[in-house]
C-alpha atoms as a PDB file:
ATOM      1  CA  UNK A   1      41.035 203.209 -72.551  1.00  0.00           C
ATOM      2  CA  UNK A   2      38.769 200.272 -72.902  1.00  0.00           C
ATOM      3  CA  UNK A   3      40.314 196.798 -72.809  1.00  0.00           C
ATOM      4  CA  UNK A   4      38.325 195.875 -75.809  1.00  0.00           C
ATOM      5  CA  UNK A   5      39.286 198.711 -78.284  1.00  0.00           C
ATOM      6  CA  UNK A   6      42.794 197.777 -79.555  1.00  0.00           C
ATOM      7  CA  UNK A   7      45.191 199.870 -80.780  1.00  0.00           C
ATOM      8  CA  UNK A   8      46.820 197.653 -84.414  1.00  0.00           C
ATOM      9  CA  UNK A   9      49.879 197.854 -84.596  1.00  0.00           C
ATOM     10  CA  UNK A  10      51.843 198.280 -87.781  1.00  0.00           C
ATOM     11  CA  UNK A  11      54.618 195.795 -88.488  1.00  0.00           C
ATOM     12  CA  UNK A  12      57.364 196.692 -90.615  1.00  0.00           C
ATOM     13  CA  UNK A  13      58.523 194.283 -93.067  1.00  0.00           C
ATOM     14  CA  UNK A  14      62.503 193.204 -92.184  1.00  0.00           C
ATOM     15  CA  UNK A  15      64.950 191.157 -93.881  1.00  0.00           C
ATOM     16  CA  UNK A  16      66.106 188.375 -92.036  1.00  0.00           C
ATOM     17  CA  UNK A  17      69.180 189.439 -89.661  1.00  0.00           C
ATOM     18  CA  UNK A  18      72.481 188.129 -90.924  1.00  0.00           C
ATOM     19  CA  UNK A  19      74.270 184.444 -90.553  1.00  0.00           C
ATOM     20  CA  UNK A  20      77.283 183.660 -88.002  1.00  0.00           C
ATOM     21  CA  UNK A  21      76.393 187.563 -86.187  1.00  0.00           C
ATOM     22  CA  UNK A  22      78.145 185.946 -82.982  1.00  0.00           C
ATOM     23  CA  UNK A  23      81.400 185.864 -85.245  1.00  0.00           C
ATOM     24  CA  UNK A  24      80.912 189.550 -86.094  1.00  0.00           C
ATOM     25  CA  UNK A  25      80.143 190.761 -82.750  1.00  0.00           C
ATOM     26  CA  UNK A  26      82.146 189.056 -79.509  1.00  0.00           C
ATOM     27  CA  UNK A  27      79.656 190.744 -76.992  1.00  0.00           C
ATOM     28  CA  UNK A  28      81.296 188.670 -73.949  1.00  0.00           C
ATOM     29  CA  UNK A  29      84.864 190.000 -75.449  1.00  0.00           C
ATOM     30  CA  UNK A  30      83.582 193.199 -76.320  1.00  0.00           C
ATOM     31  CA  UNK A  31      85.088 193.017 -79.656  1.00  0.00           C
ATOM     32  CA  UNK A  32      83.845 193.735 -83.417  1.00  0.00           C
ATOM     33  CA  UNK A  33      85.226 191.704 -86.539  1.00  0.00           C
ATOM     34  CA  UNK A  34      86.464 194.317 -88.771  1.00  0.00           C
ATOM     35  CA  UNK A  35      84.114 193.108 -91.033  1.00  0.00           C
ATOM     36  CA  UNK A  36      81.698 195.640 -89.439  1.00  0.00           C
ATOM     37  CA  UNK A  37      83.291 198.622 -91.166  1.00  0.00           C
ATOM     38  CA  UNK A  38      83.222 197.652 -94.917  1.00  0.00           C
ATOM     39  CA  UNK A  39      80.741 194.708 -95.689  1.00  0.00           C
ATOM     40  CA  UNK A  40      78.105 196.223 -97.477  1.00  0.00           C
ATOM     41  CA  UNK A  41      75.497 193.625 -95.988  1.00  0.00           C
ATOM     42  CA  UNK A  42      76.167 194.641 -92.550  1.00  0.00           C
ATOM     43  CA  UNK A  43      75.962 198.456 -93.761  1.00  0.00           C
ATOM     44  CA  UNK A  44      72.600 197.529 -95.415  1.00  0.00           C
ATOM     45  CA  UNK A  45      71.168 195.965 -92.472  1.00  0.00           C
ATOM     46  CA  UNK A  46      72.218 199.205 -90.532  1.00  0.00           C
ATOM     47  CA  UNK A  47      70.459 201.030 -92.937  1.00  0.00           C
ATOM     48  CA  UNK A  48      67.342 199.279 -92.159  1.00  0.00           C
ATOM     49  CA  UNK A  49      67.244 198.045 -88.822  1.00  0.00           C
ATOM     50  CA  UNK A  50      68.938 201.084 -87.278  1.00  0.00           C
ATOM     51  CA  UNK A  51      68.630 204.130 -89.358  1.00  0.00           C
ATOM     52  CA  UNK A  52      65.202 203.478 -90.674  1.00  0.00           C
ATOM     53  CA  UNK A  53      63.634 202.977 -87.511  1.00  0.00           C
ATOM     54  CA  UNK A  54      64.974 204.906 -85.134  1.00  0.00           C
ATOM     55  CA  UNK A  55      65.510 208.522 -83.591  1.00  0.00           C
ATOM     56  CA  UNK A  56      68.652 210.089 -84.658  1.00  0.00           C
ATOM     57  CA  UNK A  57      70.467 213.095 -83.388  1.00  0.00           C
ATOM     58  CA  UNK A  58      70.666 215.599 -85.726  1.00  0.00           C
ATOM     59  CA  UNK A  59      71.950 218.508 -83.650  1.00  0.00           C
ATOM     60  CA  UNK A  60      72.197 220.034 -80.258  1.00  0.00           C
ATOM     61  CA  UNK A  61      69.970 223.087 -79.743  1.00  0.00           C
ATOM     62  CA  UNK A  62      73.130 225.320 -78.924  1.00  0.00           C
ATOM     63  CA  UNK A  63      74.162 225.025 -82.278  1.00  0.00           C
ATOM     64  CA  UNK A  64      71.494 226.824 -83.628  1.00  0.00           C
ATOM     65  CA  UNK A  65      71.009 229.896 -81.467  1.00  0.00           C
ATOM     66  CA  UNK A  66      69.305 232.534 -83.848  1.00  0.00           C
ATOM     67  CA  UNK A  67      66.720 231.942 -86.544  1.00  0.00           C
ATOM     68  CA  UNK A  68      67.640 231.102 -89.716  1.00  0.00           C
ATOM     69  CA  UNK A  69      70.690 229.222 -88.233  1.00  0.00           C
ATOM     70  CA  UNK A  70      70.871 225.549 -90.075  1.00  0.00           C
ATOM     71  CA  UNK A  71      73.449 223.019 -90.585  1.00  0.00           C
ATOM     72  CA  UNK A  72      73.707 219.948 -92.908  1.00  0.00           C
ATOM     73  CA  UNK A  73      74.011 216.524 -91.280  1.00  0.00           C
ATOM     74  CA  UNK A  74      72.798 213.187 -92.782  1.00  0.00           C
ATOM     75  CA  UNK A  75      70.566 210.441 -91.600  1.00  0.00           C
ATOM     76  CA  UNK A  76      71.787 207.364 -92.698  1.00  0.00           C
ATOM     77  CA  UNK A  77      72.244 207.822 -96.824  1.00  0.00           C
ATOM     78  CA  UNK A  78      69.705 211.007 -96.547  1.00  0.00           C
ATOM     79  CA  UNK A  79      71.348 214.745 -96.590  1.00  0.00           C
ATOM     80  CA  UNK A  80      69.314 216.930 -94.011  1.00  0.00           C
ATOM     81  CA  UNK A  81      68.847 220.421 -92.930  1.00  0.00           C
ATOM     82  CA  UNK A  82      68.165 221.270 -89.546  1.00  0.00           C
ATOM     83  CA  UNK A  83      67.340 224.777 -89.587  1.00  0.00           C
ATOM     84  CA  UNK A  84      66.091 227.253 -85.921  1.00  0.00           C
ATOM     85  CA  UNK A  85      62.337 228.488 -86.922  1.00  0.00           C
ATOM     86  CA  UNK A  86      61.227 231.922 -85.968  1.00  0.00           C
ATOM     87  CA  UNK A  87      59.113 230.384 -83.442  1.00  0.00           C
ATOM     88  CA  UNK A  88      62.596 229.326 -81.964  1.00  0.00           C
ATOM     89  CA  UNK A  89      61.633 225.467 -82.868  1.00  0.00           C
ATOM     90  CA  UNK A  90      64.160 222.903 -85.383  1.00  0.00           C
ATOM     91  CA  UNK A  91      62.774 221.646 -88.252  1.00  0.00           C
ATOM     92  CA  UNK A  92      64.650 219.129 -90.076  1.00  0.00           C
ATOM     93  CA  UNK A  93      64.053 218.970 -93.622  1.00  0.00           C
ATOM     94  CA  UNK A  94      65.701 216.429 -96.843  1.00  0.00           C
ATOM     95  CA  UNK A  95      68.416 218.416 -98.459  1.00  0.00           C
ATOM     96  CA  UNK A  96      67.136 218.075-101.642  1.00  0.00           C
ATOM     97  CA  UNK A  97      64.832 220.003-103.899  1.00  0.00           C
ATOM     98  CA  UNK A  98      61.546 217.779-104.669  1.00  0.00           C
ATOM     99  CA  UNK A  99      61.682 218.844-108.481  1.00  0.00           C
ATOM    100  CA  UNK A 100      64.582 216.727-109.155  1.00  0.00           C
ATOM    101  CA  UNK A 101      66.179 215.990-105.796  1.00  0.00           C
ATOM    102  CA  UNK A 102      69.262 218.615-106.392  1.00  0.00           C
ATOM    103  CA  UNK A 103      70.551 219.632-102.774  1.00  0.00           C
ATOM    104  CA  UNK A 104      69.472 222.760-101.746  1.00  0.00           C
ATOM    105  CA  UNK A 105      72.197 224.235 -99.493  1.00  0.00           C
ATOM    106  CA  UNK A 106      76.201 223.132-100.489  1.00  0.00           C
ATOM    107  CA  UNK A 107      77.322 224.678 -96.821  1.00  0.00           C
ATOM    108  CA  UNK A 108      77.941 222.999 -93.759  1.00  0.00           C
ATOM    109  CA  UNK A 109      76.637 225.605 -90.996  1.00  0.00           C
ATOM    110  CA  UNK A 110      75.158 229.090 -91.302  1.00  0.00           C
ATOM    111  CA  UNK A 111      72.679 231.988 -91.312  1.00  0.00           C
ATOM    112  CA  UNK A 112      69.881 232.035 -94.367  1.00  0.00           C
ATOM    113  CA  UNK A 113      66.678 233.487 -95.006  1.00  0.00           C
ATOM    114  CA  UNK A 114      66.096 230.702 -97.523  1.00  0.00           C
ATOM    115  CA  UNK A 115      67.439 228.139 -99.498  1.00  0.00           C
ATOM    116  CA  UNK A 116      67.925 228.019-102.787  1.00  0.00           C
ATOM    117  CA  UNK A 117      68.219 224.706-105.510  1.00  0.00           C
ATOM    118  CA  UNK A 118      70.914 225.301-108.291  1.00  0.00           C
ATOM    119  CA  UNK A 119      68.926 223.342-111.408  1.00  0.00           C
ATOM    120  CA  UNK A 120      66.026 225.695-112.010  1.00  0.00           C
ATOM    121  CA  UNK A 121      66.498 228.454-109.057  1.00  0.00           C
ATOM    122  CA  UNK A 122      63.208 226.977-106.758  1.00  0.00           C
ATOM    123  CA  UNK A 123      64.027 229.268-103.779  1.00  0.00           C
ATOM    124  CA  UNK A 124      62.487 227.884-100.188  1.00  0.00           C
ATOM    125  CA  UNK A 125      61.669 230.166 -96.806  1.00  0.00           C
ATOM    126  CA  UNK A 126      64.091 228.898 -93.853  1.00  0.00           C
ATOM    127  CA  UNK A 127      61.006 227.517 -92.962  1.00  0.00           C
ATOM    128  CA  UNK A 128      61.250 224.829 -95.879  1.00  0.00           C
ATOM    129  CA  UNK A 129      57.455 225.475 -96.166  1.00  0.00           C
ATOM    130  CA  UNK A 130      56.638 227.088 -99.818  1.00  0.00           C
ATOM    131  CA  UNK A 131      58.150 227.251-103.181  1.00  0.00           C
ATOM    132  CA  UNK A 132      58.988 231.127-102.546  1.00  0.00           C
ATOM    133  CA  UNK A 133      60.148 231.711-106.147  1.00  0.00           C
ATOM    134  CA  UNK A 134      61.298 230.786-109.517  1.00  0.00           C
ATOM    135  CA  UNK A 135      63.189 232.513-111.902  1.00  0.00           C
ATOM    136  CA  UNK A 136      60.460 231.896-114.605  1.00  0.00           C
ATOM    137  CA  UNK A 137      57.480 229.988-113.991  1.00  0.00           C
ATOM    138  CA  UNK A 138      57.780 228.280-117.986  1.00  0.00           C
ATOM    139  CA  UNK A 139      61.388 227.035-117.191  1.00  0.00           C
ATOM    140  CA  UNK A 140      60.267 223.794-116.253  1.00  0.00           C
ATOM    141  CA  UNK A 141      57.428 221.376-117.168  1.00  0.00           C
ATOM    142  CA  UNK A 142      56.574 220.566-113.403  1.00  0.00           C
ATOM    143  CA  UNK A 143      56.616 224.247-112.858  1.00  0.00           C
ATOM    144  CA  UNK A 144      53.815 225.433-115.324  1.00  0.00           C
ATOM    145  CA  UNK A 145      51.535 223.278-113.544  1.00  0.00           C
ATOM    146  CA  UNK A 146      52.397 223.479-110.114  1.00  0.00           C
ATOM    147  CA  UNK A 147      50.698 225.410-107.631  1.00  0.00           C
ATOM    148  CA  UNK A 148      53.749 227.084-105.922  1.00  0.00           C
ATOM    149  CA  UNK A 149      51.490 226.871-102.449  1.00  0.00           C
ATOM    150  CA  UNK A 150      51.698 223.029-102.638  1.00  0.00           C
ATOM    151  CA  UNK A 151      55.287 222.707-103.279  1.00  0.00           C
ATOM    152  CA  UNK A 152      57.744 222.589 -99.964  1.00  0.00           C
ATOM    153  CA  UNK A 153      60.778 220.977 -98.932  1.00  0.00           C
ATOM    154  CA  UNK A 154      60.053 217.652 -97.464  1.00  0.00           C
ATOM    155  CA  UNK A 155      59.914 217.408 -93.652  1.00  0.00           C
ATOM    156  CA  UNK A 156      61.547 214.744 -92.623  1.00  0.00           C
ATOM    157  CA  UNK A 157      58.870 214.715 -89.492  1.00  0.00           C
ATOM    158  CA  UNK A 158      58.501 217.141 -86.517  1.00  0.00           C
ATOM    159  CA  UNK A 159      61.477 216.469 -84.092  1.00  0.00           C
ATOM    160  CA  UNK A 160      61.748 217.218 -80.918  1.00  0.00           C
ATOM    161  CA  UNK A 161      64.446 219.318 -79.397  1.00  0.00           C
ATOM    162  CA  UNK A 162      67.337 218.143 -82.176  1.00  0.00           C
ATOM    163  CA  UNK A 163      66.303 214.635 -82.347  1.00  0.00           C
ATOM    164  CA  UNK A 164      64.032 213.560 -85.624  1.00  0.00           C
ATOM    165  CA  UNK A 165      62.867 210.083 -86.441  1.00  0.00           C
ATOM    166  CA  UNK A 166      63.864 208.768 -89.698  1.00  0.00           C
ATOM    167  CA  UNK A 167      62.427 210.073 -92.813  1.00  0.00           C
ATOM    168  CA  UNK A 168      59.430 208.579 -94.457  1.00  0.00           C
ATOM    169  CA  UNK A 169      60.819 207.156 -97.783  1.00  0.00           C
ATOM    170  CA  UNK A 170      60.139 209.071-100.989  1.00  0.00           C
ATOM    171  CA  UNK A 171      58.512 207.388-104.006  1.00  0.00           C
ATOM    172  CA  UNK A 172      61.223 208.900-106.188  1.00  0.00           C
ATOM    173  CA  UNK A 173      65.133 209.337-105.023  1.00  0.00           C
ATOM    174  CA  UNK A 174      67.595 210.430-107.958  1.00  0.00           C
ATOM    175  CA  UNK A 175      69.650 211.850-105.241  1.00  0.00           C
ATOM    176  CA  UNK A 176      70.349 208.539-103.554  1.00  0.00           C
ATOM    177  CA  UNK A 177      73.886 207.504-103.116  1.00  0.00           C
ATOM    178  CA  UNK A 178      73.389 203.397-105.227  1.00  0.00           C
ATOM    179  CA  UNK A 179      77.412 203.096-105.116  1.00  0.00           C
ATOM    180  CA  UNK A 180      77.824 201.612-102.082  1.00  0.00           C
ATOM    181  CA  UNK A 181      78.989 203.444 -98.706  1.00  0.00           C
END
């Protein structure tokens, strides 16, 4: 690559790291203040400095042998899928429907051809990647005017092996946990 043709770089705003973090965190002791396990700053600073930014493990490949195999696991606050493709590939997808953010599988672990949300019955390929069915296409609003090609579960990106990077925040999230831990 030339020298002259830069590649910007995109900085991500941050909030400024928290006061007296040598009290918190005796790195020459290797001790934590017990503070670390309940102060919601810390746990918000987490949030965004750890979970937001980088990769996560989500699974290890062994636990999902055969297609269709998926278990739940979260990523910081956000419930995911992670769910073996017929291609034998993971895909890692938000556990929530994108009509009204209503999780999509209850289980922890197992074998499905598809997912289904329990508000209006939107039923998703183990793929994630179309609206498959609804029970009536009047029953909602949203659903009268959707084109059932556009509508998926959201990616959260394309992982490799069991590792994804964090998801890419929605716009809307009723499904967010706002009570704390």
């Amino acid at each position: 690559m030339d020298n002259n043709n830069h590649i910007p770089l995109r900085t991500i705003e941050s909030t400024p790291s928290l006061d007296n973090l040598d009290r918190i965190c005796d790195m020459e002791e290797g001790r934590l203040s017990g503070k670390v396990f309940w102060d919601q700053a810390i746990y918000e600073q987490e949030l965004e400095k750890i979970f937001a930014r980088c990769w996560l493990f989500v699974a290890h490949e062994s636990q999902l042998p055969k297609f269709g195999d998926y278990l739940t696991t979260s990523m910081g606050e956000d419930e995911v899928l992670v769910v073996r493709q017929k291609d034998a590939s993971l895909k890692v997808f938000l556990n929530a429907c994108p009509h009204r953010g209503n999780k999509v599988c209850f289980a922890e672990a197992g074998n499905a051809r598809g997912f289904i949300c329990n508000y209006h019955g939107w039923s998703f390929g183990a793929d994630g990647g179309r609206l498959m069915g609804m029970p009536s296409p009047g029953a909602t609003k949203k659903a009268t005017s959707t084109n059932r090609s556009t509508v998926c579960a959201k990616p959260v990106s394309p992982p490799t092996k069991a590792w994804s990077s964090p998801p890419s925040p929605p716009t809307h999230r009723p499904w967010r946990n706002t009570s704390g831990r």
